[in-house]
C-alpha atoms as a PDB file:
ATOM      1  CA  UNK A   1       0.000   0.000   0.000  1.00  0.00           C
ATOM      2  CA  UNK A   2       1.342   3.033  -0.960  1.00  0.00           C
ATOM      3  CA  UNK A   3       0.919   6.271   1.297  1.00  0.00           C
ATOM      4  CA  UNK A   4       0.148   9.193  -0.225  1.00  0.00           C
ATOM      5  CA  UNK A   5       2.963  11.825   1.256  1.00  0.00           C
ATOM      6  CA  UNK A   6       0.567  15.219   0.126  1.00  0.00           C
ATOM      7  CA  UNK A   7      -2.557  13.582   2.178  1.00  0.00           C
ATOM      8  CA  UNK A   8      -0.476  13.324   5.222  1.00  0.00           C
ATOM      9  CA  UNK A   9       0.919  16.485   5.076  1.00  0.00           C
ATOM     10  CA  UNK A  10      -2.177  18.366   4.617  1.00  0.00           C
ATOM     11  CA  UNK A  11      -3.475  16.030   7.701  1.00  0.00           C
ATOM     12  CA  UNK A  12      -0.422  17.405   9.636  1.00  0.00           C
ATOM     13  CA  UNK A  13      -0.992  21.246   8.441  1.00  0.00           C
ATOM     14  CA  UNK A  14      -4.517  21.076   9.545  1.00  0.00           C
ATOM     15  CA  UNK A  15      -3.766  19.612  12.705  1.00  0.00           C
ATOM     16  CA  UNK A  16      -1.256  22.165  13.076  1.00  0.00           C
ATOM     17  CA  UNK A  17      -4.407  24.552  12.316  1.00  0.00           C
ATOM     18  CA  UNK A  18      -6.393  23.339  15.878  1.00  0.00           C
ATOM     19  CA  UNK A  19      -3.745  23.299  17.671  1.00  0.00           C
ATOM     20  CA  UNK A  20      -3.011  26.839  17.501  1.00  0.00           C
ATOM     21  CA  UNK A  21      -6.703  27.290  17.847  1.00  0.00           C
ATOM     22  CA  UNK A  22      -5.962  25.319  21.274  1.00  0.00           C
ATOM     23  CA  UNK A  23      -2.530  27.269  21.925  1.00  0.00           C
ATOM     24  CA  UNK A  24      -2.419  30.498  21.526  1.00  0.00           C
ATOM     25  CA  UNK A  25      -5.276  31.333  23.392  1.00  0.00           C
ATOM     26  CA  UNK A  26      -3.999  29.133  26.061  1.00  0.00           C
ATOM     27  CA  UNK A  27      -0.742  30.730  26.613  1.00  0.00           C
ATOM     28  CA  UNK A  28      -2.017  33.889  25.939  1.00  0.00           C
ATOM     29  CA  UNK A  29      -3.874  33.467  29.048  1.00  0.00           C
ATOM     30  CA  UNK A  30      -1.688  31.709  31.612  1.00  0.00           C
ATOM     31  CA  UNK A  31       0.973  34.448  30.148  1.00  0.00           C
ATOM     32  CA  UNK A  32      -1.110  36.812  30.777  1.00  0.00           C
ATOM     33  CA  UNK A  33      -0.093  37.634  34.793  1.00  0.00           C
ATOM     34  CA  UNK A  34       3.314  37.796  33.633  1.00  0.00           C
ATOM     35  CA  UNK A  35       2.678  40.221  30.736  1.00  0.00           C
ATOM     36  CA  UNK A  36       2.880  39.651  26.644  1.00  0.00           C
ATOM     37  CA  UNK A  37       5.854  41.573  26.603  1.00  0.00           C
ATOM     38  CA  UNK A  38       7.457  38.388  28.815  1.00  0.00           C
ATOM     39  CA  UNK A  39      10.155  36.686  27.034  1.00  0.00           C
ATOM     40  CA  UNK A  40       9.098  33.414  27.767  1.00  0.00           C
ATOM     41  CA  UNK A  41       5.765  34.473  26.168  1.00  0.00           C
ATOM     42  CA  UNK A  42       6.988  36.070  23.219  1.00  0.00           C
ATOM     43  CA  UNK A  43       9.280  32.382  22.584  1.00  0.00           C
ATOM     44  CA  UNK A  44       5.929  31.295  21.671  1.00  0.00           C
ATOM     45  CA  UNK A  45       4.708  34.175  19.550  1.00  0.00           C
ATOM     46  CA  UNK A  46       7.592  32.841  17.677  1.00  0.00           C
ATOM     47  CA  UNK A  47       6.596  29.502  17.618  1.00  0.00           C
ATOM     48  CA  UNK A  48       2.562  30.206  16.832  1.00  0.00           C
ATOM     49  CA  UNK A  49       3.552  32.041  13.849  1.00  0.00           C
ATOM     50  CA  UNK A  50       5.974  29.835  12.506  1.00  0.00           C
ATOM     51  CA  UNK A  51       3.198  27.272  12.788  1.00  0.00           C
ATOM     52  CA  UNK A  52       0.680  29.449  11.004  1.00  0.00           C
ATOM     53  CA  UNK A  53       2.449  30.454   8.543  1.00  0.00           C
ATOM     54  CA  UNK A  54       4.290  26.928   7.936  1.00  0.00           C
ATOM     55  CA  UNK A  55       0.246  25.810   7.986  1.00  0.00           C
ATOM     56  CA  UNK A  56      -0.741  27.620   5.404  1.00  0.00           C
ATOM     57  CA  UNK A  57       2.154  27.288   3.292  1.00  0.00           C
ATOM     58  CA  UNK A  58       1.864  23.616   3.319  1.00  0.00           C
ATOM     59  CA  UNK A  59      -1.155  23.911   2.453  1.00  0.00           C
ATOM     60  CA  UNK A  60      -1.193  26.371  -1.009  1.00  0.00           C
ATOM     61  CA  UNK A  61       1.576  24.489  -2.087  1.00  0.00           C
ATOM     62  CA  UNK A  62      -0.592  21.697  -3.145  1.00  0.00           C
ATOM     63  CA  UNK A  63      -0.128  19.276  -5.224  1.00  0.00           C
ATOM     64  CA  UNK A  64       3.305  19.549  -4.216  1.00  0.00           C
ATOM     65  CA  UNK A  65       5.288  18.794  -0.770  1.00  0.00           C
ATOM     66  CA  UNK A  66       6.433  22.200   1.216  1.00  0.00           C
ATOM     67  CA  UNK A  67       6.916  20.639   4.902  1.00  0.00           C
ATOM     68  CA  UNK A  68      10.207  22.943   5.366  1.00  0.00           C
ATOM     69  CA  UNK A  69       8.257  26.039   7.209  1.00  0.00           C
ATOM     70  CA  UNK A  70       5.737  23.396   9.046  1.00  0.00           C
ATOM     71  CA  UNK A  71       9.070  21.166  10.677  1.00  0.00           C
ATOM     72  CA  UNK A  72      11.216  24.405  11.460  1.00  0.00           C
ATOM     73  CA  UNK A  73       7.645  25.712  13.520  1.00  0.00           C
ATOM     74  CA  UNK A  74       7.109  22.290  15.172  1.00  0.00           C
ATOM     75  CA  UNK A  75      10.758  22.313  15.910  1.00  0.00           C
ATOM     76  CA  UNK A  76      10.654  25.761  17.552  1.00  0.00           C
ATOM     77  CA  UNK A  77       7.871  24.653  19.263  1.00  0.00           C
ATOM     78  CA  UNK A  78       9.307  21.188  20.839  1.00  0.00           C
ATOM     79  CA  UNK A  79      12.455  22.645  22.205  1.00  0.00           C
ATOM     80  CA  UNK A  80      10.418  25.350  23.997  1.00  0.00           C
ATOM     81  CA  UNK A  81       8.388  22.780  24.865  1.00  0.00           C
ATOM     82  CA  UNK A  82      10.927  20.436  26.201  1.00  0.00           C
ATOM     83  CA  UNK A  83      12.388  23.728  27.812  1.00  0.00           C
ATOM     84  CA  UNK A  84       9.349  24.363  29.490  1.00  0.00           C
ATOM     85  CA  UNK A  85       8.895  20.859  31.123  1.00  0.00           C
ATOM     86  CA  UNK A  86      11.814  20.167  31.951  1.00  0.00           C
ATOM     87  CA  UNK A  87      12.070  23.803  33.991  1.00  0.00           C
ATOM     88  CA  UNK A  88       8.829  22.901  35.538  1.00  0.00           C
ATOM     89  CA  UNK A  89      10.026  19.501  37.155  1.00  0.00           C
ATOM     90  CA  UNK A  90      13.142  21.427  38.202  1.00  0.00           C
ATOM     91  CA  UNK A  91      10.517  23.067  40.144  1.00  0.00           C
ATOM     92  CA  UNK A  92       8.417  20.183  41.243  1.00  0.00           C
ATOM     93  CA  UNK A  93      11.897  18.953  42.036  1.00  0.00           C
ATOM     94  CA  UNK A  94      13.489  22.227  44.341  1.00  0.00           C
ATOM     95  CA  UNK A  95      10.308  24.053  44.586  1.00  0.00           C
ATOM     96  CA  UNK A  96       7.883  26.154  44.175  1.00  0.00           C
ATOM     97  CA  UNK A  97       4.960  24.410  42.174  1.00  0.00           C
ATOM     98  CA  UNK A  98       3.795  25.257  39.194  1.00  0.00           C
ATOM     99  CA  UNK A  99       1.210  27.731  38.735  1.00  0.00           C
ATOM    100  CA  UNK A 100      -1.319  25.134  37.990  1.00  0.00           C
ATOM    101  CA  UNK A 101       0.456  22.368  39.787  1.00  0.00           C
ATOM    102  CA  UNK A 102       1.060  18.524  39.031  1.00  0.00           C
ATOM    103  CA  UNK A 103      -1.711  19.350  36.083  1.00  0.00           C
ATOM    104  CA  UNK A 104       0.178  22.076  34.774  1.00  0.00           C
ATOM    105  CA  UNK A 105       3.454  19.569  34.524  1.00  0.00           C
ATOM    106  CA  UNK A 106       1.373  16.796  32.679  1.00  0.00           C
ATOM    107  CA  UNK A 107      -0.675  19.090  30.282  1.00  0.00           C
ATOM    108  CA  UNK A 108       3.056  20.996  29.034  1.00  0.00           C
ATOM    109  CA  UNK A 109       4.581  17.262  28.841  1.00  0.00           C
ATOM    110  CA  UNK A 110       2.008  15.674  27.005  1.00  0.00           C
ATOM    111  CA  UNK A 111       2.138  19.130  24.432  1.00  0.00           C
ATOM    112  CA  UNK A 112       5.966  18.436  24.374  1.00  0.00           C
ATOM    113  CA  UNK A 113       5.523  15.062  23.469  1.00  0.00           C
ATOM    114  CA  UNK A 114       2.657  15.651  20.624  1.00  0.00           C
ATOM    115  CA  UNK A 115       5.536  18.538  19.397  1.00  0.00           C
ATOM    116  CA  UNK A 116       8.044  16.119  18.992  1.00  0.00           C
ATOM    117  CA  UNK A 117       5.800  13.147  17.669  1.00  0.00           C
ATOM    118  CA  UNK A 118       4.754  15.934  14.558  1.00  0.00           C
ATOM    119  CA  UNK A 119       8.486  17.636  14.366  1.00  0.00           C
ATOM    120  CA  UNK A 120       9.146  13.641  13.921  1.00  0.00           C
ATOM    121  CA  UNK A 121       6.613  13.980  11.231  1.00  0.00           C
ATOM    122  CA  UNK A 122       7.386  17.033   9.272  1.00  0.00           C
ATOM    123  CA  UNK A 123      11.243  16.051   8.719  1.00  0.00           C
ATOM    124  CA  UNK A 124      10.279  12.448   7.403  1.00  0.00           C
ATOM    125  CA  UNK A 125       8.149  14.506   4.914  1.00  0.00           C
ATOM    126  CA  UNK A 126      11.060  16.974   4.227  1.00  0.00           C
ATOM    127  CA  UNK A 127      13.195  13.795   3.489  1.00  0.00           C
ATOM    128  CA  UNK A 128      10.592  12.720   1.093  1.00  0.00           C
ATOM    129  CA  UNK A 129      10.332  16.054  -0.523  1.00  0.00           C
ATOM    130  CA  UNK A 130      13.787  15.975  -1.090  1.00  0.00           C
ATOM    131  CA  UNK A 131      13.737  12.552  -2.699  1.00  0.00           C
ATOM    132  CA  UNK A 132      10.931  13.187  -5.223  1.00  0.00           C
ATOM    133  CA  UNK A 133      12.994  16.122  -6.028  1.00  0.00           C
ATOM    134  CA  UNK A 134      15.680  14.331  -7.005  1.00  0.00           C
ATOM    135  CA  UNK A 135      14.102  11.426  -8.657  1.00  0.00           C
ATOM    136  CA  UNK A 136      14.546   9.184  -5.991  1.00  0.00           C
ATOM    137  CA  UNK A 137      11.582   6.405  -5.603  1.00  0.00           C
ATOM    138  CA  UNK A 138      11.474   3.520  -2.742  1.00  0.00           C
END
């Protein structure tokens, strides 16, 4: 069976799509205490409009593959990610808690994780974008 590489990455841009709809306003408010201007807010500025825009390039670039924008976003996005979790069990660790507690720990983990699983993603279709370039089938 042979997977169709343009289907998944439209899957991947449109799941990219809901998740902002999920994280911006999310950090926007939990960030909001600390002010926009923060720079650990503004780190994910960075990453919601590399997503975007990596979203919606992916997706005029139909028929053909354009992952490069999507992977650097979800890339951006996992090492803040894996920046932010692993600062808050440094603090679960040596104190204080989280804002949100245990919760908070789980829910930024478990976004770290779904990061990484689509940065995972987006470079396999980069690789195979790269390949059909050159002429090179499986």
């Amino acid at each position: 069976m042979k997977i169709n590489m343009r289907r998944v990455e439209t899957r991947l841009a449109n799941f990219t799509i809901w998740a902002l709809v999920i994280y911006v306003p999310a950090e926007t408010y939990v960030s909001m205490p600390y002010g926009l201007l923060n720079p650990y807010y503004l780190v994910d500025v960075v990453a919601m409009a590399l997503l975007f825009w990596g979203a919606l390039h992916s997706r005029r670039a139909r028929p053909h593959l354009a992952p490069g924008i999507l992977a650097a976003g979800w890339a951006w996005t996992s090492a803040n990610g894996w920046r932010a979790t692993v600062d808050r069990t440094a603090d679960l660790r040596n104190g204080p808690m989280p804002d949100y507690g245990t919760v908070e720990i789980g829910v930024v983990g478990a976004a770290t994780a779904i990061a990484i699983a689509c940065l995972i993603l987006a470079l396999f279709l980069m690789l195979r974008a790269a390949n059909a370039r050159a002429g090179i089938t499986d």
